[in-house]
N, C-alpha and C. Protein backbone atom coordinates (compact mmCIF):
# COMPACT_ATOMS: atom_id res chain seq x y z
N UNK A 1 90.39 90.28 122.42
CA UNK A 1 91.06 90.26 123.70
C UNK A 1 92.56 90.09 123.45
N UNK A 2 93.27 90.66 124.40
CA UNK A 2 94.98 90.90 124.15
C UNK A 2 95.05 89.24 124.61
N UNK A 3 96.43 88.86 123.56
CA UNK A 3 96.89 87.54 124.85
C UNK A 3 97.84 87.77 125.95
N UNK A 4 98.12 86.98 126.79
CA UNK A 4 99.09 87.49 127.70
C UNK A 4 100.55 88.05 127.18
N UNK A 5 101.18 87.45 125.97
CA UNK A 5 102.39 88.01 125.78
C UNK A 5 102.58 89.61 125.53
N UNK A 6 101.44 89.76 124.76
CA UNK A 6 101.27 90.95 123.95
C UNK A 6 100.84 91.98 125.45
N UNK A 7 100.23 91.38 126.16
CA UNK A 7 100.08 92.43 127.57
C UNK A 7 101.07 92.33 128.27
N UNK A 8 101.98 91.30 128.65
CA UNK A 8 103.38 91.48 129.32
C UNK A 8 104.51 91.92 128.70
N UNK A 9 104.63 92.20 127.33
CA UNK A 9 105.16 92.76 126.72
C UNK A 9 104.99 94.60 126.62
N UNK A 10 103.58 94.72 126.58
CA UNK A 10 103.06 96.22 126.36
C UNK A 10 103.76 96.92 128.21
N UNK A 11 103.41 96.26 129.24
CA UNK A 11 103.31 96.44 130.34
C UNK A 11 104.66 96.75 130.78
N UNK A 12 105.82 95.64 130.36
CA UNK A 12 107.41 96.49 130.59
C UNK A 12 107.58 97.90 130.00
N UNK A 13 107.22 97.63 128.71
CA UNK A 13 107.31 99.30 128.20
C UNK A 13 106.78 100.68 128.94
N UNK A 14 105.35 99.95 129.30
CA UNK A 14 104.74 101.07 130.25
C UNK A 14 105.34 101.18 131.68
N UNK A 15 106.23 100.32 132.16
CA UNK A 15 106.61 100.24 133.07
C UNK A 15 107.79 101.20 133.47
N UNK A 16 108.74 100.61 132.35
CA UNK A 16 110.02 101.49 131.44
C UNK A 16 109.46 103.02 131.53
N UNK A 17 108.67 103.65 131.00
CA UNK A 17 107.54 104.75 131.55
C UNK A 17 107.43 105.62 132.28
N UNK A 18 106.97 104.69 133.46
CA UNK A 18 106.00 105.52 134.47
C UNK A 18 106.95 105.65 135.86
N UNK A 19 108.14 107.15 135.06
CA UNK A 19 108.94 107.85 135.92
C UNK A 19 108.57 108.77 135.38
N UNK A 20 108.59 109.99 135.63
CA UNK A 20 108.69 111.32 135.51
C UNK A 20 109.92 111.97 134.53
N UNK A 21 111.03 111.36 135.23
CA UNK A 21 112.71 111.62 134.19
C UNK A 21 112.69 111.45 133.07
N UNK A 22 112.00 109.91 133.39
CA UNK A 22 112.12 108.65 131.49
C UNK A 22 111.19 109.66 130.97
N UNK A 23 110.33 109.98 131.12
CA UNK A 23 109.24 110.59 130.27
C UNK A 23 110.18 111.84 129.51
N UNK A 24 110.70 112.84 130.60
CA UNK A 24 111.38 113.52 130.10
C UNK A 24 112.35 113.17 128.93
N UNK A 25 113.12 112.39 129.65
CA UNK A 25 113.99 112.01 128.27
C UNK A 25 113.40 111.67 127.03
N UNK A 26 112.75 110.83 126.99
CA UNK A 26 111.39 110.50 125.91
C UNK A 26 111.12 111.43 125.08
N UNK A 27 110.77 112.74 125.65
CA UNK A 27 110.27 113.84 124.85
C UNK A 27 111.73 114.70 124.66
N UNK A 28 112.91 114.23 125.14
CA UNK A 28 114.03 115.46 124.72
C UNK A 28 114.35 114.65 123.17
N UNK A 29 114.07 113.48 123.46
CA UNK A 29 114.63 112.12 122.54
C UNK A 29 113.87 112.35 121.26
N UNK A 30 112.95 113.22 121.15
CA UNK A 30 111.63 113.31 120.30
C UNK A 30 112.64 114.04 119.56
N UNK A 31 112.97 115.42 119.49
CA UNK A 31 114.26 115.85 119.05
C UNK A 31 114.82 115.68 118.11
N UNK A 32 115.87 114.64 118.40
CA UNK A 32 116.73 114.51 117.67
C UNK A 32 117.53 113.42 118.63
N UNK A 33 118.63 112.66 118.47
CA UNK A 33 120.38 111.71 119.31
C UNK A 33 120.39 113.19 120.40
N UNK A 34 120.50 112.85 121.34
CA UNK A 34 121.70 113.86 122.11
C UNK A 34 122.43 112.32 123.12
N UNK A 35 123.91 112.52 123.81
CA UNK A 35 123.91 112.13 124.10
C UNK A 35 124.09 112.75 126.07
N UNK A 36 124.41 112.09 126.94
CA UNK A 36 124.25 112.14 128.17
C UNK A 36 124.30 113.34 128.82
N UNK A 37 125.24 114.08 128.08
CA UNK A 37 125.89 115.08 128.79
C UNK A 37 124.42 116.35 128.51
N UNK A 38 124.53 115.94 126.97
CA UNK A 38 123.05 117.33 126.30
C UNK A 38 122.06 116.69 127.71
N UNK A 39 121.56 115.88 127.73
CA UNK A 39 120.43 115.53 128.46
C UNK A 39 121.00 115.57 129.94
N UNK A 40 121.52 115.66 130.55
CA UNK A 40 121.72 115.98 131.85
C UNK A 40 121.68 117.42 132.26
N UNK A 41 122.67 118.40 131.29
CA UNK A 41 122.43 119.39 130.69
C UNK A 41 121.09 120.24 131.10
N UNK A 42 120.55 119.57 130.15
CA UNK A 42 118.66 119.93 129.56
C UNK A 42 117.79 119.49 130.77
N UNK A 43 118.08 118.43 131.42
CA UNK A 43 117.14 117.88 132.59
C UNK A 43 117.62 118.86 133.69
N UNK A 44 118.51 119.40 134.17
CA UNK A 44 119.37 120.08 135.15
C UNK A 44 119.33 118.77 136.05
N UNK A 45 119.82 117.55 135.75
CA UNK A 45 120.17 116.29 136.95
C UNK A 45 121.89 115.89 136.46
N UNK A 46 122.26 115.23 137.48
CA UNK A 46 123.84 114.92 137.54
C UNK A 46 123.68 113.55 136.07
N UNK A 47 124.76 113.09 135.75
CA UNK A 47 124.77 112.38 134.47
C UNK A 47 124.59 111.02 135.05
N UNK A 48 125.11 110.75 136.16
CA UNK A 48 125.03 109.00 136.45
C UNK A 48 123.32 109.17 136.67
N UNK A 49 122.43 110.06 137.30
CA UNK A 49 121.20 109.81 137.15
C UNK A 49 120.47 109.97 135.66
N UNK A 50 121.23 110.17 134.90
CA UNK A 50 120.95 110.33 133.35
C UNK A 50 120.99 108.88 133.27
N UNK A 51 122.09 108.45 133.02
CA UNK A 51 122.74 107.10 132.80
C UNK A 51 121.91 105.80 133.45
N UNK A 52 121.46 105.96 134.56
CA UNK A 52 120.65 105.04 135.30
C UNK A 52 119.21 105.10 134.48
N UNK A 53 118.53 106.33 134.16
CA UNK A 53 116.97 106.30 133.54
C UNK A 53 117.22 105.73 131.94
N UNK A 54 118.68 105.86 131.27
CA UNK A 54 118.47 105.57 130.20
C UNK A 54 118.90 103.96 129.86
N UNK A 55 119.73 103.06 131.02
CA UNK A 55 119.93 101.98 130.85
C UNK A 55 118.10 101.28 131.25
N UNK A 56 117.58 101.51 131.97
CA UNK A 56 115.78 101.50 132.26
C UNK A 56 115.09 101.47 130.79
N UNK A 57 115.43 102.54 129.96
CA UNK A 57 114.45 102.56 128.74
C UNK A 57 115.80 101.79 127.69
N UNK A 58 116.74 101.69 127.72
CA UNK A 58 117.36 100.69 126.80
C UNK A 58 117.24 99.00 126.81
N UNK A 59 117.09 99.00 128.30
CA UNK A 59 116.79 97.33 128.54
C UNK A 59 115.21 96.85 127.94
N UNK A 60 114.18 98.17 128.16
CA UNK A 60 113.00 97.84 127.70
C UNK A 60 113.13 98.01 126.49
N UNK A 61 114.04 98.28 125.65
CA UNK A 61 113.59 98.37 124.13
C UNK A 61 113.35 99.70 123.33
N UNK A 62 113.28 100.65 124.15
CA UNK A 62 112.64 101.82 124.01
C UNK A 62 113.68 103.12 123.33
N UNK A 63 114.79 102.84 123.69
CA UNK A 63 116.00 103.90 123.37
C UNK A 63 117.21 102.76 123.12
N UNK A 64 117.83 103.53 121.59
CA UNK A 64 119.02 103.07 121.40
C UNK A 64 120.00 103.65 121.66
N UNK A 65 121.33 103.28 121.52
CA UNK A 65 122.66 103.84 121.93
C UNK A 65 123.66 103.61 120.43
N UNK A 66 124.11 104.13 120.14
CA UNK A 66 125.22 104.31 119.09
C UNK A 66 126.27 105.05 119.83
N UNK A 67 127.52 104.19 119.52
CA UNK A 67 128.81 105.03 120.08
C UNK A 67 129.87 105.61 118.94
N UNK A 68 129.90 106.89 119.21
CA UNK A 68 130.70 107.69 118.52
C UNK A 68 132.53 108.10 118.91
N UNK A 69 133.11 107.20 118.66
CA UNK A 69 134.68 107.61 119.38
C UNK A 69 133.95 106.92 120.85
N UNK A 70 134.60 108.45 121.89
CA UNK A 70 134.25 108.14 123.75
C UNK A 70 132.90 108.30 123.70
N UNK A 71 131.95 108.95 123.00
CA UNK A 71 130.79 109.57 122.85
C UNK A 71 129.68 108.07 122.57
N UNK A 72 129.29 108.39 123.31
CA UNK A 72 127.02 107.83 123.05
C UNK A 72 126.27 108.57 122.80
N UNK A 73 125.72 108.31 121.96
CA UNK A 73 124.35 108.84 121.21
C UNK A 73 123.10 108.30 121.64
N UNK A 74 122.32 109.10 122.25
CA UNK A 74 120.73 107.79 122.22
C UNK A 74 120.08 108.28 121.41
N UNK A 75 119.13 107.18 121.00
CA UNK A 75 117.62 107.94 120.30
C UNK A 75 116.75 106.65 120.70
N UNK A 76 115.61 107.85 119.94
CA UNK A 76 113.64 106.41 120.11
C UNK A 76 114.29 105.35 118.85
N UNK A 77 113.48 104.35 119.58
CA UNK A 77 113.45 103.19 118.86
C UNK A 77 112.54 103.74 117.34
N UNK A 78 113.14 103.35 116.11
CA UNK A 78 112.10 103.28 115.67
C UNK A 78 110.49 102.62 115.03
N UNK A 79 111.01 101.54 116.13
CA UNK A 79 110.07 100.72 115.68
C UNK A 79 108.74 101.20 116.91
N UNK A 80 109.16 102.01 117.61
CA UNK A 80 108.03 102.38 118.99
C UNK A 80 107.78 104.12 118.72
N UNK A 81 108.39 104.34 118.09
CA UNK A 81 108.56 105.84 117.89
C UNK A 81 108.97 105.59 116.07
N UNK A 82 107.98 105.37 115.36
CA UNK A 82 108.44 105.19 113.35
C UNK A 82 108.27 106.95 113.37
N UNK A 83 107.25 107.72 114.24
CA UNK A 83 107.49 109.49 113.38
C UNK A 83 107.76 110.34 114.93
N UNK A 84 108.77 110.94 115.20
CA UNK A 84 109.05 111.27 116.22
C UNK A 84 108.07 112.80 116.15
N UNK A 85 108.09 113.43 115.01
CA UNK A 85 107.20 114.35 114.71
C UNK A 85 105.88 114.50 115.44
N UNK A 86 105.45 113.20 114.79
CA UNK A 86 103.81 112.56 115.28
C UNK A 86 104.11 112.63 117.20
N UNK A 87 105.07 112.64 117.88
CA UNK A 87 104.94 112.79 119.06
C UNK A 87 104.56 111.90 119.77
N UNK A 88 104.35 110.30 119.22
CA UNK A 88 103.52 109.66 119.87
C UNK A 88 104.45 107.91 119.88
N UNK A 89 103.95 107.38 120.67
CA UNK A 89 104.40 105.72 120.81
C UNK A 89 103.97 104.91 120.76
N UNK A 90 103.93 104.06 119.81
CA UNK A 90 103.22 102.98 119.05
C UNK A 90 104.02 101.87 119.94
N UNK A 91 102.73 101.00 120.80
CA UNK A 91 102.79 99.52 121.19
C UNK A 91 102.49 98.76 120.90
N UNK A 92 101.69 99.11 119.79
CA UNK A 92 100.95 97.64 119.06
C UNK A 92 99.51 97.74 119.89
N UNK A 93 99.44 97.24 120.53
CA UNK A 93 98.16 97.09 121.47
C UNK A 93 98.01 98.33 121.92
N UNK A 94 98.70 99.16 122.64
CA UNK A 94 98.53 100.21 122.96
C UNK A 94 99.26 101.93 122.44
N UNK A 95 98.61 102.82 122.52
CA UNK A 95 99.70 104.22 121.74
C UNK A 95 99.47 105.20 122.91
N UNK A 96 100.81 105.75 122.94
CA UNK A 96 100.73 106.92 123.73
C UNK A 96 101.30 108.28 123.02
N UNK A 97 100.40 109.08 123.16
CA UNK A 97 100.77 110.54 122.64
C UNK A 97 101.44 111.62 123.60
N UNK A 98 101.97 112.09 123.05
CA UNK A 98 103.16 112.77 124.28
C UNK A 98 103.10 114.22 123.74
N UNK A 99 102.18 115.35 124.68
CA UNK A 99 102.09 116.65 124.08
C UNK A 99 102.75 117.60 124.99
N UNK A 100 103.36 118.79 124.36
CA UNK A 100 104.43 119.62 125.00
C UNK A 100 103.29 120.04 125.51
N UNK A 101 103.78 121.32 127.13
CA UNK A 101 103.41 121.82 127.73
C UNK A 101 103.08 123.05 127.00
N UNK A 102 102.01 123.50 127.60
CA UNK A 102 101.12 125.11 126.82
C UNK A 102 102.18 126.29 127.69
């Protein structure tokens, strides 16, 4: 049986999640760094709604930020994402696999 930390812990992440956008980004993030502009870009949404889904998955842990000069970079954590290849997200307790569209 999970203990509670390990389920209130798993549960922000899934929480962090269960948007439609974040997901997107998630899988642009699979990729390779882009930063705001590529992914606003790629999503066809304005950048402050970029900026809003990715401070969501940075507070959960889920995406990092590196700043380049004026420039941000995000990427997957790799401790939730160790093979971005593999496509998938390791929670410890729980994994989610993330498959492109046919």
């Amino acid at each position: 049986m999970i203990n509670y930390k390990k389920a209130k812990d798993c549960a922000v992440l899934l929480q962090a999640l269960a948007e439609p956008t974040r997901l997107r980004i998630i899988d642009l993030l699979l990729t390779g760094k882009k930063n705001v502009t590529d992914l606003a870009r790629d999503l066809n949404i304005e950048m402050a709604n970029v900026s809003v889904h990715l401070r969501v998955l940075r507070q959960a842990g889920l995406v990092l930020n590196e700043k380049h000069g004026r420039q941000v970079e995000y990427s997957l954590h790799p401790d939730y994402f160790p093979d971005a290849e593999a496509a998938s997200a390791d929670f410890g307790w729980c994994r989610i696999e993330i498959y492109a569209e046919e």
